[in-house]
Protein backbone atom coordinates (compact mmCIF):
# COMPACT_ATOMS: atom_id res chain seq x y z
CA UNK A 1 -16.44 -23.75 -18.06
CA UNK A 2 -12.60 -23.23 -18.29
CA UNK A 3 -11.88 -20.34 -16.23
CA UNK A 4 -8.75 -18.04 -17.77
CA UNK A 5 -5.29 -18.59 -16.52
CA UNK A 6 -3.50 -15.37 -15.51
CA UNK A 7 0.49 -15.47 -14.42
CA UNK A 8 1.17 -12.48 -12.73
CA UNK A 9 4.75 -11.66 -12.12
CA UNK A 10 6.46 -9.79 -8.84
CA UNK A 11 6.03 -6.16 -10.56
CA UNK A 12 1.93 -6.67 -10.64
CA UNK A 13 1.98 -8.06 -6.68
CA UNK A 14 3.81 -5.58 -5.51
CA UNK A 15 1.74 -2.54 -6.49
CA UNK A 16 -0.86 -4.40 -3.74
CA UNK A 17 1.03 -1.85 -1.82
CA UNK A 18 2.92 0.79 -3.28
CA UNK A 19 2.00 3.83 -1.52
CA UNK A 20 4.57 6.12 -3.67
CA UNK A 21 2.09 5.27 -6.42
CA UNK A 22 -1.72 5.43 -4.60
CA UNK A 23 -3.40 5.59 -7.85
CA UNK A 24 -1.60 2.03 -9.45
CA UNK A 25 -2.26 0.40 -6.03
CA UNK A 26 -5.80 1.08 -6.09
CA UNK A 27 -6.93 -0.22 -9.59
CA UNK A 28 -4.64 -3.26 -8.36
CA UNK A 29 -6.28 -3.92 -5.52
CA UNK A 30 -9.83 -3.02 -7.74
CA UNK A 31 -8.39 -5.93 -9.75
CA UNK A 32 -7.10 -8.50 -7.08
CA UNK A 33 -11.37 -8.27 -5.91
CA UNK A 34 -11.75 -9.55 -9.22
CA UNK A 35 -9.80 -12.38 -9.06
CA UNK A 36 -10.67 -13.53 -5.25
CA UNK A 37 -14.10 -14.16 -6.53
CA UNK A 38 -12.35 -17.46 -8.53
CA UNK A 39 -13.22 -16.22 -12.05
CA UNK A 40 -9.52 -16.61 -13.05
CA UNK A 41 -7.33 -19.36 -12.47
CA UNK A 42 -4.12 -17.52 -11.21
CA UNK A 43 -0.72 -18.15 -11.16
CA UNK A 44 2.78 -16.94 -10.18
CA UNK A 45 6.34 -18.69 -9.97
CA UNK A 46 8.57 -19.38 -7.02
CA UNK A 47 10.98 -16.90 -8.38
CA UNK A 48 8.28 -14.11 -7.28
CA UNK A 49 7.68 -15.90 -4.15
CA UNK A 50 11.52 -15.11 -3.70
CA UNK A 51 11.07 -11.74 -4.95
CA UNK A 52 8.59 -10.90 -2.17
CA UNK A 53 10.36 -12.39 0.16
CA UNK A 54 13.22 -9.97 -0.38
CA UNK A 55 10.88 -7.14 0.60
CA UNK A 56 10.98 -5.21 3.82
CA UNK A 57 9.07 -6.61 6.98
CA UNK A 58 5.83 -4.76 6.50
CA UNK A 59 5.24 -5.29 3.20
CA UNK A 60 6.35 -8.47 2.71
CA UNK A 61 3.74 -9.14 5.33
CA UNK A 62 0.98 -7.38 3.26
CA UNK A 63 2.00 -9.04 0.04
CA UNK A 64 1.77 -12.49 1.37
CA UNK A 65 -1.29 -11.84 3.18
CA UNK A 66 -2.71 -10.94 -0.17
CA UNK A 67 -1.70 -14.35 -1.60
CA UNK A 68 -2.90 -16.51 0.88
């Protein structure tokens, strides 16, 4: 079975944690369970690798925990 490709850009990552906005970060992290149990084939570009690594300490930490 071909499993769905999904490219998710630096906007969608980043609401992993964004506490200003508690009810966006939860349904994103409902969604990122979702796609740790491999039903999606995901994707994202260096350029949002770059993005993230722009962020602040913390959570550029807890973003790239997420992605590993």
């Amino acid at each position: 079975m071909n499993r769905i490709k999904i490219y998710l850009d630096t906007s969608v990552i980043s609401y992993l944690d964004q506490r200003d906005a508690p009810e966006q970060m939860n349904e994103t992290r409902e969604v990122w369970e979702i796609f740790k149990k491999g039903r999606y084939e995901i994707f994202i570009s260096d350029v949002v690798v770059y993005e993230i690594n722009k962020c602040g300490v913390e959570k550029r930490k807890t973003l790239l925990d997420y992605l590993d």
